[in-house]
N, C-alpha and C. Protein backbone atom coordinates (compact mmCIF):
# COMPACT_ATOMS: atom_id res chain seq x y z
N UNK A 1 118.35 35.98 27.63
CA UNK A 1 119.81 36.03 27.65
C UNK A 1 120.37 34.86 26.84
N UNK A 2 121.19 34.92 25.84
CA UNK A 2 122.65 34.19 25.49
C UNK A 2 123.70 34.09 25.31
N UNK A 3 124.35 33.29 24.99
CA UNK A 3 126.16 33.31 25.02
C UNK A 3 126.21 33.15 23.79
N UNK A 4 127.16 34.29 23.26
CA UNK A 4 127.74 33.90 22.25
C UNK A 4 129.30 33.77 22.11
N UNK A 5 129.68 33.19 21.62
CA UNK A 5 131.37 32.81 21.19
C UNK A 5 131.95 33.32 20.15
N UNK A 6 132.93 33.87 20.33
CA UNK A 6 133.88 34.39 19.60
C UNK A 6 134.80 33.76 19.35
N UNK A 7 135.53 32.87 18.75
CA UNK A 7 136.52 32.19 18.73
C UNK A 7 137.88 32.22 17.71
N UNK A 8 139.19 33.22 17.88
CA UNK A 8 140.20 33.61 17.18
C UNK A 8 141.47 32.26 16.96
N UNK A 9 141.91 32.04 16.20
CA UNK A 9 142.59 31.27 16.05
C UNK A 9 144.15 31.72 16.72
N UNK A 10 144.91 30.81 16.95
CA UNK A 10 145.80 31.31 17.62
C UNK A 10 147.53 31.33 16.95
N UNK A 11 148.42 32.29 16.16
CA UNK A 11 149.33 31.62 15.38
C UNK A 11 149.29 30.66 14.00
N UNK A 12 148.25 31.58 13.68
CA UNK A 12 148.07 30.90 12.17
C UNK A 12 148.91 30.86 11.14
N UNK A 13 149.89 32.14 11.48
CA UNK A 13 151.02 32.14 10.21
C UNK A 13 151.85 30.83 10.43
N UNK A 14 152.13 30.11 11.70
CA UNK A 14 152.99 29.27 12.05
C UNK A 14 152.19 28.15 11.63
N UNK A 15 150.87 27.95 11.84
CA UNK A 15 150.25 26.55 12.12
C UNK A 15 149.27 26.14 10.56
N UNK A 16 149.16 27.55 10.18
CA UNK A 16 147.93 27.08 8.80
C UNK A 16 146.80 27.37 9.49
N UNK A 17 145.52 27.29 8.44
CA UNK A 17 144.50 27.22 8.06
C UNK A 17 143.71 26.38 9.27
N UNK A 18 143.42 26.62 10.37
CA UNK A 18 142.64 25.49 11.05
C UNK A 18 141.06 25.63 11.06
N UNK A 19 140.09 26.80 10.42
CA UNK A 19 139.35 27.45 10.62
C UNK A 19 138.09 25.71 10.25
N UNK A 20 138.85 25.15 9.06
CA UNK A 20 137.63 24.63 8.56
C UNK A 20 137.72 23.21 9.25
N UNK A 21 138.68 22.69 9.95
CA UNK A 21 138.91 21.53 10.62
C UNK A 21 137.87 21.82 12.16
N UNK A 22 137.80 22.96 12.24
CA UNK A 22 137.00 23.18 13.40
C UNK A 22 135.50 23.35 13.43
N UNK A 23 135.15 23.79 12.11
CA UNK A 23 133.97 24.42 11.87
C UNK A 23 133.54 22.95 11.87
N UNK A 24 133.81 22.48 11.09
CA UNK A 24 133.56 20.83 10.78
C UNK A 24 133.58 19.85 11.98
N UNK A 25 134.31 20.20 13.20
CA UNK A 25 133.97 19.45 14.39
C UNK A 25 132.66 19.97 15.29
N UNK A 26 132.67 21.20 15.10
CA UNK A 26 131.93 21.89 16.18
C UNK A 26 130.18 22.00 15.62
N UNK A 27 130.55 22.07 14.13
CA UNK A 27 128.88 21.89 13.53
C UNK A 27 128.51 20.60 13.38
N UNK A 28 128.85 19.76 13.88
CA UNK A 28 128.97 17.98 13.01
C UNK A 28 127.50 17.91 13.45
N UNK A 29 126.59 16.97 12.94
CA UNK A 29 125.31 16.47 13.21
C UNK A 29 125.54 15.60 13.98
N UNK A 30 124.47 14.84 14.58
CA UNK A 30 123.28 16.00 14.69
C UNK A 30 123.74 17.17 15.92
N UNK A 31 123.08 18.64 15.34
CA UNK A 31 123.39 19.33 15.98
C UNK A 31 123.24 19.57 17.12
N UNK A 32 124.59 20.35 18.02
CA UNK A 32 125.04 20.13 19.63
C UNK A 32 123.18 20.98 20.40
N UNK A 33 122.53 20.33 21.30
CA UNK A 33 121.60 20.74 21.82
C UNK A 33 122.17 22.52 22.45
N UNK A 34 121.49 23.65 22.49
CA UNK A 34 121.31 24.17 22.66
C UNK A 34 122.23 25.74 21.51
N UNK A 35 122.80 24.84 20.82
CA UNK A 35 123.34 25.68 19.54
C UNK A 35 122.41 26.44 18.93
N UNK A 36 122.04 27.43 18.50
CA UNK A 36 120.79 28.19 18.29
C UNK A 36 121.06 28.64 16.72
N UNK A 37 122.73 29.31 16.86
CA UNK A 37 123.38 29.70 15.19
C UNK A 37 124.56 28.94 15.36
N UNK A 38 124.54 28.37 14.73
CA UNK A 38 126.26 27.55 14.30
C UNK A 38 127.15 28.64 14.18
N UNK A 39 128.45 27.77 14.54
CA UNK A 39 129.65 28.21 14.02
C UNK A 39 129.87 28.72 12.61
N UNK A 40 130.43 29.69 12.44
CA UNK A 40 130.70 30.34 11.19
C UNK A 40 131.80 31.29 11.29
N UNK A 41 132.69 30.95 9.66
CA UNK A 41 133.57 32.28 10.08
C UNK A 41 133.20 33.57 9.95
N UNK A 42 133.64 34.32 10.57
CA UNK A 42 133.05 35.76 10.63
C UNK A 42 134.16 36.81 10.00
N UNK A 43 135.43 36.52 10.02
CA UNK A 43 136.68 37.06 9.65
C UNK A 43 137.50 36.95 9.88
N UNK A 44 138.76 36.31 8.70
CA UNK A 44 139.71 35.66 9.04
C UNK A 44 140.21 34.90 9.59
N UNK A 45 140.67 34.83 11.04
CA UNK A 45 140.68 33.59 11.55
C UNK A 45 139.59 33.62 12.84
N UNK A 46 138.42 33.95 12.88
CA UNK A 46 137.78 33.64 13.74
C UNK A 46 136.42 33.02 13.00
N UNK A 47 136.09 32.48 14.16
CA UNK A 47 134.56 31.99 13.72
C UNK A 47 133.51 32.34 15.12
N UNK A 48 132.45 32.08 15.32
CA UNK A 48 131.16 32.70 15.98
C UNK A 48 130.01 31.55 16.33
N UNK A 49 129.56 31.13 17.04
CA UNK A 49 128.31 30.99 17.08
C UNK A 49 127.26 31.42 18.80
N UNK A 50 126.22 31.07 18.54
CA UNK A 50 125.53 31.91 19.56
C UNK A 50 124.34 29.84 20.35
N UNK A 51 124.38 30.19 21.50
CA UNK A 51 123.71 29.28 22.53
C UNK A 51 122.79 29.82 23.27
N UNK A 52 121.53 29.13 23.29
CA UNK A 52 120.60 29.39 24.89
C UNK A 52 120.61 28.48 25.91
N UNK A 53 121.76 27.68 25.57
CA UNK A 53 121.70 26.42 27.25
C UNK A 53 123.32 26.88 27.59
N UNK A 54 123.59 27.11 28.98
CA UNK A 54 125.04 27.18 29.35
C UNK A 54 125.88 25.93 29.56
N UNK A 55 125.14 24.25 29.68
CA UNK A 55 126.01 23.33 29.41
C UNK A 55 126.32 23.40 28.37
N UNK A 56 126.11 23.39 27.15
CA UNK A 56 126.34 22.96 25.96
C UNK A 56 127.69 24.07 25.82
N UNK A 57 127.45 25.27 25.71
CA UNK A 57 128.53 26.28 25.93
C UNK A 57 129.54 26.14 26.74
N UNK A 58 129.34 25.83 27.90
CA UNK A 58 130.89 25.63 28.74
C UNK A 58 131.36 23.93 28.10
N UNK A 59 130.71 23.51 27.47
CA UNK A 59 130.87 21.99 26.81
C UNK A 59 132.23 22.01 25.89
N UNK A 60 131.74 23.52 24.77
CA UNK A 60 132.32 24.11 23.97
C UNK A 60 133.57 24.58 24.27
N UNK A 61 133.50 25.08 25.34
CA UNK A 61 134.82 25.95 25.67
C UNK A 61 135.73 25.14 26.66
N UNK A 62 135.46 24.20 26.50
CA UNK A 62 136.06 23.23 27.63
C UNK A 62 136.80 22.25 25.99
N UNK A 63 136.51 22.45 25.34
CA UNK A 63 136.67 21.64 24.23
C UNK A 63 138.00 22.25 22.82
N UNK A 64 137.40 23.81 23.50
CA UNK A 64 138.31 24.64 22.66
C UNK A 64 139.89 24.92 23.41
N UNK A 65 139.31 24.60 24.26
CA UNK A 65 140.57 24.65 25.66
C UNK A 65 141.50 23.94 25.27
N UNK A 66 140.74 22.68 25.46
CA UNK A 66 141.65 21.11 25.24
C UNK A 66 142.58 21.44 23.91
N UNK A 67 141.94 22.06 22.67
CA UNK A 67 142.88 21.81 21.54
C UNK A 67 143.95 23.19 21.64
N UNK A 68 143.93 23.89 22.60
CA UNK A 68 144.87 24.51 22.85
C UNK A 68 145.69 25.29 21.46
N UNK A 69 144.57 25.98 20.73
CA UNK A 69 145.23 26.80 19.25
C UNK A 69 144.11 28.00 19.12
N UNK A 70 143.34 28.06 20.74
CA UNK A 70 142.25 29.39 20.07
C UNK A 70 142.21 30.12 21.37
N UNK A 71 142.10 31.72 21.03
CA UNK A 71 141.38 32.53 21.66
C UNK A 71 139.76 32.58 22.14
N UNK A 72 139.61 32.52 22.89
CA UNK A 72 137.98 32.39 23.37
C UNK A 72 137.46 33.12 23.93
N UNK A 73 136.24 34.16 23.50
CA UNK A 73 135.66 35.30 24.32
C UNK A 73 134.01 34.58 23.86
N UNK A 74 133.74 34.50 25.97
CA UNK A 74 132.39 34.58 25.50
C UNK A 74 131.77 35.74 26.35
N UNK A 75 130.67 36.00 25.63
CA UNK A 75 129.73 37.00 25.33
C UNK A 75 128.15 36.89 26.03
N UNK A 76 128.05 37.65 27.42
CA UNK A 76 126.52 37.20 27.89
C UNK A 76 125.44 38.22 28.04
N UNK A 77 124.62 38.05 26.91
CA UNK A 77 123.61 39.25 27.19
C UNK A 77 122.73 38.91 26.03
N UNK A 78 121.77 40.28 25.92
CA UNK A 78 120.55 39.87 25.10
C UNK A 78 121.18 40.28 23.28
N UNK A 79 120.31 39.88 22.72
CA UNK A 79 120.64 39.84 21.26
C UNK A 79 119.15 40.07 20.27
N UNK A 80 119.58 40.98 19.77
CA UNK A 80 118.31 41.66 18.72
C UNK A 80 117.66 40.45 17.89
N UNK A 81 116.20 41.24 17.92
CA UNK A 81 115.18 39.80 17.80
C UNK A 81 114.71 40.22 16.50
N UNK A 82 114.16 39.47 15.88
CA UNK A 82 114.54 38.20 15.66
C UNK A 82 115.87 37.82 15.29
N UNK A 83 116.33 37.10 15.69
CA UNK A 83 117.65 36.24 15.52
C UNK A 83 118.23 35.95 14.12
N UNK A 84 118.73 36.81 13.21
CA UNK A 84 118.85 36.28 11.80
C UNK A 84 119.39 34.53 11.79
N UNK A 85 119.17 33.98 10.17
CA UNK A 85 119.61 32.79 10.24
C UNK A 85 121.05 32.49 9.99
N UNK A 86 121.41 33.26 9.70
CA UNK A 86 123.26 33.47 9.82
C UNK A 86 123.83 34.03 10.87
N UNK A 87 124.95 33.19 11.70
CA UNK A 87 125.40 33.67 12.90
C UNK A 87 126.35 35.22 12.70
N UNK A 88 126.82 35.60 11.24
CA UNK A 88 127.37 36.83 11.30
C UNK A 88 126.56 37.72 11.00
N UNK A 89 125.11 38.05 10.88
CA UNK A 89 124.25 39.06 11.56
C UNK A 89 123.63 39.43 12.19
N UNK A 90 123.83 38.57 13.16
CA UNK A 90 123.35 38.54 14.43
C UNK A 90 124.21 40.25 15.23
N UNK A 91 123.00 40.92 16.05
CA UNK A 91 123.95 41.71 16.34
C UNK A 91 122.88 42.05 17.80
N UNK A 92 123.59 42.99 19.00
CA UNK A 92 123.24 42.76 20.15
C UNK A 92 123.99 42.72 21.13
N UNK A 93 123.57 42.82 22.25
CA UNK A 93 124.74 43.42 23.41
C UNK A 93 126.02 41.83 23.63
N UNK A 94 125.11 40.76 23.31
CA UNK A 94 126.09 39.69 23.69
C UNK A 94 126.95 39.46 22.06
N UNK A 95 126.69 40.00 21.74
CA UNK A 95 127.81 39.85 20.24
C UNK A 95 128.73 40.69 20.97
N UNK A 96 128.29 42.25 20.82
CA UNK A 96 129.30 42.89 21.70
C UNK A 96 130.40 42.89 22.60
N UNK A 97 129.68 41.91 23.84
CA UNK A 97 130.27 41.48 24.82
C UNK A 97 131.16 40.25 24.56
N UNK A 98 130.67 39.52 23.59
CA UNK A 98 132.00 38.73 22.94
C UNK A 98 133.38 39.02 22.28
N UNK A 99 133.06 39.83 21.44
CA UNK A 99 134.20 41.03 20.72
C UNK A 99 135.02 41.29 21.80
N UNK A 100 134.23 42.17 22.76
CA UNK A 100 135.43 42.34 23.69
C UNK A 100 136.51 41.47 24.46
N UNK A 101 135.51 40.37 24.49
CA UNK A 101 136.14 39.31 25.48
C UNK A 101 137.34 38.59 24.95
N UNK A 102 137.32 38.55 23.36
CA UNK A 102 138.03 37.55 23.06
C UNK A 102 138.96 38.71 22.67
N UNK A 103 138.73 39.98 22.57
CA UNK A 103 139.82 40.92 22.35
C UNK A 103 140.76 41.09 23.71
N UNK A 104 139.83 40.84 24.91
CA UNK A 104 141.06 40.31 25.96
C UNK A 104 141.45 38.97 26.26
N UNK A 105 141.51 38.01 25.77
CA UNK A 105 141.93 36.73 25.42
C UNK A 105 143.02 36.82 25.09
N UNK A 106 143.63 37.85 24.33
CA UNK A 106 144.58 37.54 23.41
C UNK A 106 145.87 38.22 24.50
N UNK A 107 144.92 38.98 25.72
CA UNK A 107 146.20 39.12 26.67
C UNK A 107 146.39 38.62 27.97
N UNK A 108 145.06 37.86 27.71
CA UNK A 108 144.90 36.69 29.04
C UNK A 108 146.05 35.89 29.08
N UNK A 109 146.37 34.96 30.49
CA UNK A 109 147.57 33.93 30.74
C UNK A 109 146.56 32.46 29.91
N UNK A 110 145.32 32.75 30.36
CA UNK A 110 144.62 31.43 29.98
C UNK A 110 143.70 31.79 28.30
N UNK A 111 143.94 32.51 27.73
CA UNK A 111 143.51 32.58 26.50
C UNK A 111 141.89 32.44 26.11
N UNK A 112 141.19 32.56 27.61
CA UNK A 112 139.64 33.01 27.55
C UNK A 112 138.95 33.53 28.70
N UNK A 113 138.43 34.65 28.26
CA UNK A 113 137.65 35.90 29.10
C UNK A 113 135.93 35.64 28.75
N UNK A 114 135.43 36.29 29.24
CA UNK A 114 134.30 36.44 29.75
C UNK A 114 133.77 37.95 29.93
N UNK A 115 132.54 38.64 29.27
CA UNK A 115 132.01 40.11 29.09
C UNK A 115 130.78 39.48 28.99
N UNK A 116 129.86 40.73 30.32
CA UNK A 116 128.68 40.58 30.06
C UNK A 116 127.92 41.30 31.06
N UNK A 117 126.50 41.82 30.27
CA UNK A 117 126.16 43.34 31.14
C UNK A 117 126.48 43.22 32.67
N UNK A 118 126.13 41.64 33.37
CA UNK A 118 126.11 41.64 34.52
C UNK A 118 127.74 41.19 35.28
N UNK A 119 128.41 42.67 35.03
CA UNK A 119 129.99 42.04 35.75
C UNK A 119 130.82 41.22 36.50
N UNK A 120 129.74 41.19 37.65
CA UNK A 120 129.77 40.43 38.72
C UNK A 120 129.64 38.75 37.84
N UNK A 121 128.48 38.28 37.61
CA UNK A 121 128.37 37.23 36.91
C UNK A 121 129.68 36.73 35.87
N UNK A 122 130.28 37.78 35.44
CA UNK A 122 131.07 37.63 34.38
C UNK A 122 132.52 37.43 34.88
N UNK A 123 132.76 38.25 35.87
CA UNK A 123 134.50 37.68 36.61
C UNK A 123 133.70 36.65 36.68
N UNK A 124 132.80 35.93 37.50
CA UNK A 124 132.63 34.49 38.24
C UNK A 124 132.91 33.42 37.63
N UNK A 125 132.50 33.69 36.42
CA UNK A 125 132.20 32.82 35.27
C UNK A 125 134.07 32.47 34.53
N UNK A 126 134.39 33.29 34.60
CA UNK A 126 135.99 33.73 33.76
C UNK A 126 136.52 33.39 34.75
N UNK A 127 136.71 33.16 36.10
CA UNK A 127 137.21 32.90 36.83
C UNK A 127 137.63 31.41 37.49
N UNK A 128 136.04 30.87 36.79
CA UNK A 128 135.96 28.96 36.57
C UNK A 128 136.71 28.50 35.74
N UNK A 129 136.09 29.20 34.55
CA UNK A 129 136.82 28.89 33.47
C UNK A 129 138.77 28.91 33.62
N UNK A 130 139.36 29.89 34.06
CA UNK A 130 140.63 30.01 34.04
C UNK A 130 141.33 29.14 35.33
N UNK A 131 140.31 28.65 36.22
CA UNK A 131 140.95 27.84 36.88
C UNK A 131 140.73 26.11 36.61
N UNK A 132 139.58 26.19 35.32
CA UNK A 132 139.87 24.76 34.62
C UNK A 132 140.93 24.75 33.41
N UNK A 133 141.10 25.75 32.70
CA UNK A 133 142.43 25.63 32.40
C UNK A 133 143.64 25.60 32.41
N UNK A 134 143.62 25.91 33.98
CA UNK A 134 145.10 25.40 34.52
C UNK A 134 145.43 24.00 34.43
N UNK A 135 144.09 23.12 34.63
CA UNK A 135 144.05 22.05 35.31
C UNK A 135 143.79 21.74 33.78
N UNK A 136 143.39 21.77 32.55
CA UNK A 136 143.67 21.23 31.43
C UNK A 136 144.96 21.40 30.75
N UNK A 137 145.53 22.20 31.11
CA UNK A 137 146.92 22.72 30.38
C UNK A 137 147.85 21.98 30.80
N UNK A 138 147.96 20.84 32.03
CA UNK A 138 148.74 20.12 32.32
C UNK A 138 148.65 18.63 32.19
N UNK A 139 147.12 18.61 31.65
CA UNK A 139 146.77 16.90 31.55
C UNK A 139 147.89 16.65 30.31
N UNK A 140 148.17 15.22 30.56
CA UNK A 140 148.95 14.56 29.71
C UNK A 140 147.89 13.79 28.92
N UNK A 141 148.61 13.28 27.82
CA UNK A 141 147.56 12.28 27.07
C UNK A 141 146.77 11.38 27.61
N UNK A 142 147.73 10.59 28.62
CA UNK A 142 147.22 9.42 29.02
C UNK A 142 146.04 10.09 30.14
N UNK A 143 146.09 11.11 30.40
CA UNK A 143 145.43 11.48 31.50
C UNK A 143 144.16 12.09 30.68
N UNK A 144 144.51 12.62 29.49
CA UNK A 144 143.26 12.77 28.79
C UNK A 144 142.69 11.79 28.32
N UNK A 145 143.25 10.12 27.79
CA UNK A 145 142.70 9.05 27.55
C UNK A 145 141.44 8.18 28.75
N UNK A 146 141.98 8.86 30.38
CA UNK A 146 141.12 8.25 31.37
C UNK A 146 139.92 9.10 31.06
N UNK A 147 140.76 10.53 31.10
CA UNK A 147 139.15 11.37 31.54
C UNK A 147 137.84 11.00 30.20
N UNK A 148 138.57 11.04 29.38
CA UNK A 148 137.50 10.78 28.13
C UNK A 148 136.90 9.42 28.59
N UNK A 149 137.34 8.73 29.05
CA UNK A 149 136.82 7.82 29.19
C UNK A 149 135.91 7.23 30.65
N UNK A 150 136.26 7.85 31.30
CA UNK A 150 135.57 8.36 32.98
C UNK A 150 134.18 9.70 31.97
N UNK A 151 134.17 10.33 31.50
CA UNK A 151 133.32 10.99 30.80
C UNK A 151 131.96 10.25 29.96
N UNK A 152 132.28 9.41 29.36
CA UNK A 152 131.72 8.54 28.66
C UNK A 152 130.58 7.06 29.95
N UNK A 153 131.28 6.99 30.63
CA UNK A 153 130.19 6.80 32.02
C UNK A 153 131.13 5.18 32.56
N UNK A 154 132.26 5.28 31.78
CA UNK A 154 133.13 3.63 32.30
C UNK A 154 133.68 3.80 33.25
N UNK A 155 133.33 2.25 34.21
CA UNK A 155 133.79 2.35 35.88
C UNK A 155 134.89 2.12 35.35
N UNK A 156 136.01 2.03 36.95
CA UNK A 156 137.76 2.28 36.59
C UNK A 156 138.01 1.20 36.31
N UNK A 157 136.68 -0.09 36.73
CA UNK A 157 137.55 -1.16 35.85
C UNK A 157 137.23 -1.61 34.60
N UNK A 158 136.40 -1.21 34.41
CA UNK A 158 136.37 -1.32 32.42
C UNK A 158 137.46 -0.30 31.81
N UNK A 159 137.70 1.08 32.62
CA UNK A 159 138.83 1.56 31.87
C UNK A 159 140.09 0.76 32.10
N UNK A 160 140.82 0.30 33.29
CA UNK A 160 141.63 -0.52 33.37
C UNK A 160 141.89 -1.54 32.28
N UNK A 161 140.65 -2.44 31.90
CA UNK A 161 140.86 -3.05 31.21
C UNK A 161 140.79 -3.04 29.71
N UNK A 162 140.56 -1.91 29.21
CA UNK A 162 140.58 -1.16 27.91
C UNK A 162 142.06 -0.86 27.65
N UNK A 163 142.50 -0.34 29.19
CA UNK A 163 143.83 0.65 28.89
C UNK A 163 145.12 -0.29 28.76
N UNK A 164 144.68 -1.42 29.76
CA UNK A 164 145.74 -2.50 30.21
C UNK A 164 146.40 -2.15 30.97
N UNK A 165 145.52 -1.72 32.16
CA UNK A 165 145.90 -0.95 33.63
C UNK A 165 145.50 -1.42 34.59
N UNK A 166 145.61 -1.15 35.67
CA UNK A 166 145.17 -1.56 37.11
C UNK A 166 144.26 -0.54 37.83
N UNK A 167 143.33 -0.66 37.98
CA UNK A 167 142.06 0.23 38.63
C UNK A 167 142.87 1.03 39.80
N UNK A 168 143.58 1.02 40.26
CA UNK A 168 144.98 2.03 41.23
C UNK A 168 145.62 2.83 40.19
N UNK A 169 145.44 2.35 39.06
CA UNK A 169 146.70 2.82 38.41
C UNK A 169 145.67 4.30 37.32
N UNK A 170 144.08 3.40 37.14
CA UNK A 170 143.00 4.42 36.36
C UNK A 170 143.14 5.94 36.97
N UNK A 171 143.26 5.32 38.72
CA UNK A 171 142.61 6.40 39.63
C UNK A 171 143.50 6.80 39.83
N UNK A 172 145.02 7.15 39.67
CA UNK A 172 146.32 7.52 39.75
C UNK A 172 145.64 8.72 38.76
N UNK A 173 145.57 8.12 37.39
CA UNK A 173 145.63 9.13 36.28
C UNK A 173 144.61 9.83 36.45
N UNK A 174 143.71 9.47 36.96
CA UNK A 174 142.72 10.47 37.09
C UNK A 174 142.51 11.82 37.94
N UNK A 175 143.55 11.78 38.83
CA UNK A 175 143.49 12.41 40.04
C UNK A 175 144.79 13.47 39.39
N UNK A 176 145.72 12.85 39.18
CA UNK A 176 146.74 13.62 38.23
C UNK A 176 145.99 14.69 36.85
N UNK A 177 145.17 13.95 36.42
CA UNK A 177 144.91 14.65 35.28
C UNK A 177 143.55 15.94 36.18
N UNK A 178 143.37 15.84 36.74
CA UNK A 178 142.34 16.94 37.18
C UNK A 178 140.79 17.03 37.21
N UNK A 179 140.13 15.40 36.79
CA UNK A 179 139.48 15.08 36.54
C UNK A 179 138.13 15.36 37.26
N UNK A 180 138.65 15.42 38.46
CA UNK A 180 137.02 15.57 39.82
C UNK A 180 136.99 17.57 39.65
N UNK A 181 138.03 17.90 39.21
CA UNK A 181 138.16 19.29 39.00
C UNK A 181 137.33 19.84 38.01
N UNK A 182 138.10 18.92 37.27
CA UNK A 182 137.36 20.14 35.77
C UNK A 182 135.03 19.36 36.02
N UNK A 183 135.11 18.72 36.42
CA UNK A 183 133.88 18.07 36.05
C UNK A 183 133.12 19.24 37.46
N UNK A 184 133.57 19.55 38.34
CA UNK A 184 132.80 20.55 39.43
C UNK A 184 133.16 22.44 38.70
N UNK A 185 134.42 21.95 38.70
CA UNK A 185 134.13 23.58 37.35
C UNK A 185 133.05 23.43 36.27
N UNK A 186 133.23 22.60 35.08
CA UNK A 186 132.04 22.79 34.56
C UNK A 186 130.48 23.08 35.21
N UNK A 187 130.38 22.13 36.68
CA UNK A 187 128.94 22.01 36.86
C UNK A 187 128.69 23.67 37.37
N UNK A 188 129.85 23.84 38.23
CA UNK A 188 129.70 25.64 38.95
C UNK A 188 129.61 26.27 37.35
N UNK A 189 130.63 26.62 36.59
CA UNK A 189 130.29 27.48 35.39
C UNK A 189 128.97 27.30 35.43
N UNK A 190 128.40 26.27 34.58
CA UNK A 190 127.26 25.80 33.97
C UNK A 190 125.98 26.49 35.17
N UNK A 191 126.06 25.95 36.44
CA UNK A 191 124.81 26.83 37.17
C UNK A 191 125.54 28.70 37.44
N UNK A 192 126.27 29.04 37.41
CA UNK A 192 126.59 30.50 37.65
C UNK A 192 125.89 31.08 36.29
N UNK A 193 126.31 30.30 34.89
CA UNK A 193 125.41 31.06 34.09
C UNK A 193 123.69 30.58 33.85
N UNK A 194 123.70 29.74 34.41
CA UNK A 194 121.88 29.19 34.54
C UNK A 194 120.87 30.65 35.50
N UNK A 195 122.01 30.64 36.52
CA UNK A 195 121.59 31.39 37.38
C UNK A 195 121.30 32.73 37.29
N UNK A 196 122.40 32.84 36.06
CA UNK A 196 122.17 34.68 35.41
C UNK A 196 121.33 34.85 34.62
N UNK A 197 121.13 33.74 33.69
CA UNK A 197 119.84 33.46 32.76
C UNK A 197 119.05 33.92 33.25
N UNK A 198 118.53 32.80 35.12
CA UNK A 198 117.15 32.87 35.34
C UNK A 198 117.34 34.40 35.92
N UNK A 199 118.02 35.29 36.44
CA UNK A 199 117.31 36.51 36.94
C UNK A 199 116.57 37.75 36.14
């Protein structure tokens, strides 16, 4: 089993060209562990790539979230072997199941779905996901400045004193920004699809 990503840009006539500002973050070296085919565009404003680890993937989509300009369908199932070395010929039930997903993205409230043979697995999964983007859609900067930095492994008082804050004041923002949230969503996503892997 893998995930693959579908990823549509969102309002491009308004915003421009973002395809290659992304490709360029998301492929950067050295490459993200469990990336199997890079990102690539596939057409127009979307781009693609395919994963066999589900952290690295909900890593991704937790990331695509944050910049808040893309549609996101991911895609869970098997994929015709051998694996070409270009992510746009890759073809297979989880390509499939991506297509669709991100084709309901575009009428989702949270702008990413989830398709995959095993349904059950797949609300579960779409269901994490859309309740960490509630909780990203409201962080403020400063609240994204703690978490990045609570992420990175700094106690509240090295962030305090980075920020020129008061360790009350770290854990204010942190609690505001959603921080103990999104980090137990990721870990549930991350084992719900480990778990579908292993059956």
């Amino acid at each position: 089993m893998v995930f693959v990503l579908t990823v549509d840009q969102r309002g491009s006539r308004i915003t421009g060209d973002l395809i290659p500002e992304l490709l360029n973050s998301l492929n950067r070296r050295p490459r993200r562990p469990g990336l199997i085919r890079k990102f690539e565009r596939t057409a127009g404003d979307e781009v693609q790539a395919v994963f066999d680890e589900a952290k690295a993937t909900i890593d991704v989509i937790v990331e695509l979230l944050r910049r808040d300009s893309w549609y996101v369908g991911l895609g869970i199932g098997e994929v015709a072997q051998p694996l070409p070395r270009s992510t746009r010929a890759g073809n297979g039930d989880a390509f499939v199941h991506a297509r669709e997903a991100v084709t309901r993205a575009k009428s989702s409230p949270h702008h990413v779905n989830v398709v995959g043979s095993d349904e059950q697995l797949a609300d579960r999964v779409e269901t994490v996901l859309w309740l960490m983007a509630s909780v990203l859609r409201r962080r403020s900067e400063r609240g994204w400045a703690v978490a990045d930095l609570l992420a990175e492994g700094l106690t509240r008082r090295e962030i305090g004193v980075k920020l020129g804050i008061s360790q009350s004041a770290v854990t204010q923002r942190a609690q505001a920004a959603g921080f103990a949230e999104e980090q137990r969503g990721r870990l549930l996503a991350t084992e719900l699809l480990d778990a579908g892997a292993a059956a």
